[in-house]
C-alpha atoms as a PDB file:
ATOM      1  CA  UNK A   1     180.570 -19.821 118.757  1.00  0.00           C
ATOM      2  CA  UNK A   2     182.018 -22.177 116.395  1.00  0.00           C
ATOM      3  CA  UNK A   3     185.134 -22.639 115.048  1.00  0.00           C
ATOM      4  CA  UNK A   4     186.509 -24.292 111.630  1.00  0.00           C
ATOM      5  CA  UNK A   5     189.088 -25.813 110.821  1.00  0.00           C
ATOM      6  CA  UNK A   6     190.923 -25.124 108.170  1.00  0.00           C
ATOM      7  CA  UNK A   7     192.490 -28.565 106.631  1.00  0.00           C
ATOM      8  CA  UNK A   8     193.840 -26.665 103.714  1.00  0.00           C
ATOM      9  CA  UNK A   9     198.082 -26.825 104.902  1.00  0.00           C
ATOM     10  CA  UNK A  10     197.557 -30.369 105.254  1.00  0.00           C
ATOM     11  CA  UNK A  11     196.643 -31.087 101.308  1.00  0.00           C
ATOM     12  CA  UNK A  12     199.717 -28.925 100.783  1.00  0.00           C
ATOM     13  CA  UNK A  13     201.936 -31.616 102.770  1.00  0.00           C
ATOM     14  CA  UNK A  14     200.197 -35.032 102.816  1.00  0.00           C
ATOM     15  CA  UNK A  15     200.647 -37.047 100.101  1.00  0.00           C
ATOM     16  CA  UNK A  16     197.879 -40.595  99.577  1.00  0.00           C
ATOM     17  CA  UNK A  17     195.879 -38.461 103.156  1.00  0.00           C
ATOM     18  CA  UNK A  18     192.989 -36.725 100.799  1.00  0.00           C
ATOM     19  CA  UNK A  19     190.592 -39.532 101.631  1.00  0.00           C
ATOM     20  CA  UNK A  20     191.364 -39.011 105.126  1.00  0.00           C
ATOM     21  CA  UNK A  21     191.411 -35.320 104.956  1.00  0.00           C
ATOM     22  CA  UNK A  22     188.212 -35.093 103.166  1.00  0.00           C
ATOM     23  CA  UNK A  23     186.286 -36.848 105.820  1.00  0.00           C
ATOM     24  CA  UNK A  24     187.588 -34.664 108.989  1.00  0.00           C
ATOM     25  CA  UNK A  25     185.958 -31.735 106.978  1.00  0.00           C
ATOM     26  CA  UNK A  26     183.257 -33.206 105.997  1.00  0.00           C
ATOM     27  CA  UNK A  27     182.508 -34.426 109.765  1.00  0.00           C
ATOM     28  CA  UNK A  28     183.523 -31.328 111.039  1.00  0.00           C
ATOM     29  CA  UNK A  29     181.144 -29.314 109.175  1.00  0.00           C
ATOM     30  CA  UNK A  30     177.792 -30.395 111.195  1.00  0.00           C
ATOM     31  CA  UNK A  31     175.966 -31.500 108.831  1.00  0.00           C
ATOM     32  CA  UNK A  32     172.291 -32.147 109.175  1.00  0.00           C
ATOM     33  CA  UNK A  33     172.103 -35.826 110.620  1.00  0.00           C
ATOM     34  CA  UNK A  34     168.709 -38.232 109.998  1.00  0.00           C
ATOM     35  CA  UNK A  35     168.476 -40.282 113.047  1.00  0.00           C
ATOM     36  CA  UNK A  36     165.988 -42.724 110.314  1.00  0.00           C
ATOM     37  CA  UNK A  37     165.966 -45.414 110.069  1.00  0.00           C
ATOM     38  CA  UNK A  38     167.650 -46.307 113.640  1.00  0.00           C
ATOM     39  CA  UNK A  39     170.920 -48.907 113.362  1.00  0.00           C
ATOM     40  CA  UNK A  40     173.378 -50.261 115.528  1.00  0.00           C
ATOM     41  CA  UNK A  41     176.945 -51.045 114.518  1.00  0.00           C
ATOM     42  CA  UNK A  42     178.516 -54.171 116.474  1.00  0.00           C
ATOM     43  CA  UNK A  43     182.344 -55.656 116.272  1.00  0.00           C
ATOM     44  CA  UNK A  44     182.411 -59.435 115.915  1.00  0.00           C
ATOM     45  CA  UNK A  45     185.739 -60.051 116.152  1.00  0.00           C
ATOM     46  CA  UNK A  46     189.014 -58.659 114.898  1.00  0.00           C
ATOM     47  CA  UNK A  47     188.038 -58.492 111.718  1.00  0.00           C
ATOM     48  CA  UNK A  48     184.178 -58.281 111.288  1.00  0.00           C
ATOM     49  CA  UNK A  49     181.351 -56.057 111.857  1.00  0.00           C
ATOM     50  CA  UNK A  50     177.615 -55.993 112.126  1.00  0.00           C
ATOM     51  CA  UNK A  51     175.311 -53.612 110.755  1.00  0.00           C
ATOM     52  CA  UNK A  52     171.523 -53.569 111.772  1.00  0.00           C
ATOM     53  CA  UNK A  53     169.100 -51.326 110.944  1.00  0.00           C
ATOM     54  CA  UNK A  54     165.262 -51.380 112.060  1.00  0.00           C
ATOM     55  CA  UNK A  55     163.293 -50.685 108.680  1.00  0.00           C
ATOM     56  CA  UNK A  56     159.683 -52.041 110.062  1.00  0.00           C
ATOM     57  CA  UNK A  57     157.258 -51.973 106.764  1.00  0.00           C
ATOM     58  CA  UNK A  58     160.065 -52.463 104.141  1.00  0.00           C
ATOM     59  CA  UNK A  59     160.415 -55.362 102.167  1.00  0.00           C
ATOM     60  CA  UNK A  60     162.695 -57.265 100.249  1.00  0.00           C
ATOM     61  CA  UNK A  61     161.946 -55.189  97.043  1.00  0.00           C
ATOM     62  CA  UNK A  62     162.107 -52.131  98.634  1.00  0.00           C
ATOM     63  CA  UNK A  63     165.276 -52.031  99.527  1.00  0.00           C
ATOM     64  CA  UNK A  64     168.558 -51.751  97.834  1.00  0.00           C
ATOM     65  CA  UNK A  65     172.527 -51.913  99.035  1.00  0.00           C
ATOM     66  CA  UNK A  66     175.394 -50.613  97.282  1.00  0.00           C
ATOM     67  CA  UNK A  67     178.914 -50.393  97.484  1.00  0.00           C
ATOM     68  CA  UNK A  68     181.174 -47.672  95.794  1.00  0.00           C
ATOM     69  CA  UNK A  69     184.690 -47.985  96.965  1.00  0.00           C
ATOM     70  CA  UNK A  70     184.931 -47.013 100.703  1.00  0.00           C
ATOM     71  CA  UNK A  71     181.065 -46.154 101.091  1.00  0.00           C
ATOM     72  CA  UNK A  72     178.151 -48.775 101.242  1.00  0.00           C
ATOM     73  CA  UNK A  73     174.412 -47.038 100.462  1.00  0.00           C
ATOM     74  CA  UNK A  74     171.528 -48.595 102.006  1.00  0.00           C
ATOM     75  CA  UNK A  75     168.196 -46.829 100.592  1.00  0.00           C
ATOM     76  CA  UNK A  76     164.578 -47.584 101.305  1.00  0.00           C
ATOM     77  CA  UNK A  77     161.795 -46.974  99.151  1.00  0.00           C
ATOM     78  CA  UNK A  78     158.386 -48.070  99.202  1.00  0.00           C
ATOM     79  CA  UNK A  79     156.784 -48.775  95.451  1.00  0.00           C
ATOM     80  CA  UNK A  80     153.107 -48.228  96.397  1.00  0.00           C
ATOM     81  CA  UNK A  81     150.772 -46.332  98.838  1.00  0.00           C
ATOM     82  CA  UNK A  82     148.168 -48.454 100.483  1.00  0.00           C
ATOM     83  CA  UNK A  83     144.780 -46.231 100.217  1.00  0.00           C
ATOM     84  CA  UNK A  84     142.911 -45.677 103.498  1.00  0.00           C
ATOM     85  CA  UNK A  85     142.272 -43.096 105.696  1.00  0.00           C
ATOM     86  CA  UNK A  86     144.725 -43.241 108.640  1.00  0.00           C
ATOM     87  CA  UNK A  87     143.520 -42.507 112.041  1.00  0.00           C
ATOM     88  CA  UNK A  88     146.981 -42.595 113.315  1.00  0.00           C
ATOM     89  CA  UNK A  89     150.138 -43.238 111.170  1.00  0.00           C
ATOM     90  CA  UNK A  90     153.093 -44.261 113.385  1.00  0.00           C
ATOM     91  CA  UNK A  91     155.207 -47.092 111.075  1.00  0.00           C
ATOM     92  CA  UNK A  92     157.524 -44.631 108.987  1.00  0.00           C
ATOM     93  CA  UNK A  93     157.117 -45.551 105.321  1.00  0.00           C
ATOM     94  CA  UNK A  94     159.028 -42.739 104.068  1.00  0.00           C
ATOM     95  CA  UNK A  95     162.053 -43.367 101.723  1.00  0.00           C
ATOM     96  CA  UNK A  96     165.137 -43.181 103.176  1.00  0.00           C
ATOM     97  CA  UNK A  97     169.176 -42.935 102.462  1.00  0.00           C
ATOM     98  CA  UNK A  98     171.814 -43.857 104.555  1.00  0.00           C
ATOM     99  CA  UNK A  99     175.653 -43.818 104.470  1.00  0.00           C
ATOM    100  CA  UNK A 100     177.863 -45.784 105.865  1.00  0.00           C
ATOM    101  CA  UNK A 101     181.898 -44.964 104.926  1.00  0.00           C
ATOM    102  CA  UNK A 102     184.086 -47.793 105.364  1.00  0.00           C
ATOM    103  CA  UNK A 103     188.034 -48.464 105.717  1.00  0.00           C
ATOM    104  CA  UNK A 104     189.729 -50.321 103.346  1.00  0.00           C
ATOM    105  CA  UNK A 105     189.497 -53.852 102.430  1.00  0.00           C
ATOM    106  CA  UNK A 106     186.259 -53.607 103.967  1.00  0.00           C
ATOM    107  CA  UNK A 107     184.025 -55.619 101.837  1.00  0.00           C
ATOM    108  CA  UNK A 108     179.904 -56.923 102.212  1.00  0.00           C
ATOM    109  CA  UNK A 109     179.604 -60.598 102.961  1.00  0.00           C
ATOM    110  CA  UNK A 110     176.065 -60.988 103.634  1.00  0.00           C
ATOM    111  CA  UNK A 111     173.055 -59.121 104.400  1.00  0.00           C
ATOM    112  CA  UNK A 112     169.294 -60.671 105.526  1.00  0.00           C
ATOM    113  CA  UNK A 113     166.114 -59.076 106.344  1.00  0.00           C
ATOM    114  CA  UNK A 114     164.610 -60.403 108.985  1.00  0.00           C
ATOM    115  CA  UNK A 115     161.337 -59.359 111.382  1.00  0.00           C
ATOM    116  CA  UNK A 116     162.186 -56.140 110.272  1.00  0.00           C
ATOM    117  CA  UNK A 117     165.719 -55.816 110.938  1.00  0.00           C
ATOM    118  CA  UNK A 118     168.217 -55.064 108.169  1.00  0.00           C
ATOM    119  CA  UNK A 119     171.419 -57.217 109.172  1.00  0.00           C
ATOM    120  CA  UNK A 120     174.357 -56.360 107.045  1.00  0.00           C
ATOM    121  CA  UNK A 121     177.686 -58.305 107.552  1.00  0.00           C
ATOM    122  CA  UNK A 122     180.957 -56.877 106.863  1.00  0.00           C
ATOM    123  CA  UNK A 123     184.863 -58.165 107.019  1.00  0.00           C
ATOM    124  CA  UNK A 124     188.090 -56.897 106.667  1.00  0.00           C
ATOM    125  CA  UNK A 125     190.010 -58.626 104.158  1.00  0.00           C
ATOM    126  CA  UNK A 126     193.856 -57.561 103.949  1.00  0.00           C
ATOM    127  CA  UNK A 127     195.754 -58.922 101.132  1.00  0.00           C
ATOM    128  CA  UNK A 128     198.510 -60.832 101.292  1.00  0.00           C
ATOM    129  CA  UNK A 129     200.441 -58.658  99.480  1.00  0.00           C
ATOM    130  CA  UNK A 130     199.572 -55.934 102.122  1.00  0.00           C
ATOM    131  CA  UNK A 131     200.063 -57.767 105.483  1.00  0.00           C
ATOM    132  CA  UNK A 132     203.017 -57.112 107.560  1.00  0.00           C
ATOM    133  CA  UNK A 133     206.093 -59.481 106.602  1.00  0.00           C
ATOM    134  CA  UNK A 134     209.349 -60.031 108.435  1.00  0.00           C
ATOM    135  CA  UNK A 135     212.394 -59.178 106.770  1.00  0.00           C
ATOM    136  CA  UNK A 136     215.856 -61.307 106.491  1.00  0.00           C
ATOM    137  CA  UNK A 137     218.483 -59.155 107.579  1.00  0.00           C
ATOM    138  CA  UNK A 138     221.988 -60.350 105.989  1.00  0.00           C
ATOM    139  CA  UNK A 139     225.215 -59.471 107.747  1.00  0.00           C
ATOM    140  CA  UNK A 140     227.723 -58.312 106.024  1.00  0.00           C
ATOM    141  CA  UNK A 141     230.309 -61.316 106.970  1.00  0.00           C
ATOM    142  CA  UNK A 142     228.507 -63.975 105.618  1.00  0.00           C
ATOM    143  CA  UNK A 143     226.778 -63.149 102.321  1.00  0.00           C
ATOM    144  CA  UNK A 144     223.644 -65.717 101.493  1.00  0.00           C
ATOM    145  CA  UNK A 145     223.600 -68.209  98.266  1.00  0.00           C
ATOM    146  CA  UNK A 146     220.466 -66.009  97.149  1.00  0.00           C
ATOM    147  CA  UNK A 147     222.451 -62.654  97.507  1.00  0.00           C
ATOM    148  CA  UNK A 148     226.197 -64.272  96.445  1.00  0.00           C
ATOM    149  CA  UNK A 149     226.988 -63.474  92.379  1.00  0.00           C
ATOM    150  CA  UNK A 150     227.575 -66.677  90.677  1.00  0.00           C
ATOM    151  CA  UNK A 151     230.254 -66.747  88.008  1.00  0.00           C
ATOM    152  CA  UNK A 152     229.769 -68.382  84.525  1.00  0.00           C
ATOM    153  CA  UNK A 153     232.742 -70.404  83.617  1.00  0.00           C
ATOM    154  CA  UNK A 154     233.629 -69.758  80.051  1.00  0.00           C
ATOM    155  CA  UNK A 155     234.009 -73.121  77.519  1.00  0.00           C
ATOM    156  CA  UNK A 156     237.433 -74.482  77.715  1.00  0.00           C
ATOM    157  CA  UNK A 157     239.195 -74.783  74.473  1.00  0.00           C
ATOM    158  CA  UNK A 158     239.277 -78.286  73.000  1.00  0.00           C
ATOM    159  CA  UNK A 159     243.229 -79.576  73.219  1.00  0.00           C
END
């Protein structure tokens, strides 16, 4: 038996969660998962990642990467069949799709092929603008130069 859940009183309440929210149902519905081509995901460090996949028989040309947002595409297609008669075909040349969703600020900084092996690299950039910051608390005894209102002196009549 299987059970559902229903995400639906959360969108109600959450405000800036629908990204979030989306993804929980989408993993939670079960959808049908391609196991091809095989990949591994590594953490470098704090703030990078590794992504390697294993697409034996795919070149350069045949394959493409794409970032949208949060999600980075990798997709495989070979342009032309070799003719032959196959005795045994056991190197997967079918095309291929896969999806990787990423967090934010997550951006592509390099990507090689190599014997075979598709090695995407990936950091974490936070901007400035959204990194934690410490705060100056001011008491309310002493009030700072910044915070204190200056007065403008009016002109003086000539005597």
């Amino acid at each position: 038996m299987r059970t559902t859940l229903d995400f639906t009183p959360l969108f109600r309440s959450g405000i800036g969660f629908d990204r979030m929210l989306n993804a929980l149902e989408s993993a939670s519905r079960g959808e049908t998962i391609d196991s091809w081509p095989p990949y591994d995901i590594a953490k470098l460090g704090e703030d990078d990642y590794r992504i390697t996949m294993a697409v034996a028989g795919f070149g350069q040309d045949d394959l493409t990467l794409t970032q949208e947002q949060n999600m980075l595409m990798v997709s495989g297609h070979k342009a032309g069949e070799e003719n032959g008669q196959y005795l045994h075909r056991g190197i997967a040349s079918r095309a291929f799709q896969r999806r990787f969703e990423l967090a934010d600020h997550v951006k592509v900084v390099n990507a090689s092929l190599v014997n075979g092996l598709l090695t995407i690299d990936l950091r974490r950039e936070v901007p400035e603008e959204m990194k934690p910051r410490q705060i100056e608390i001011a008491t309310s005894g002493k009030a700072t130069s910044k915070s204190s209102p200056k007065q403008i002196e009016a002109e003086k009549p000539a005597a």
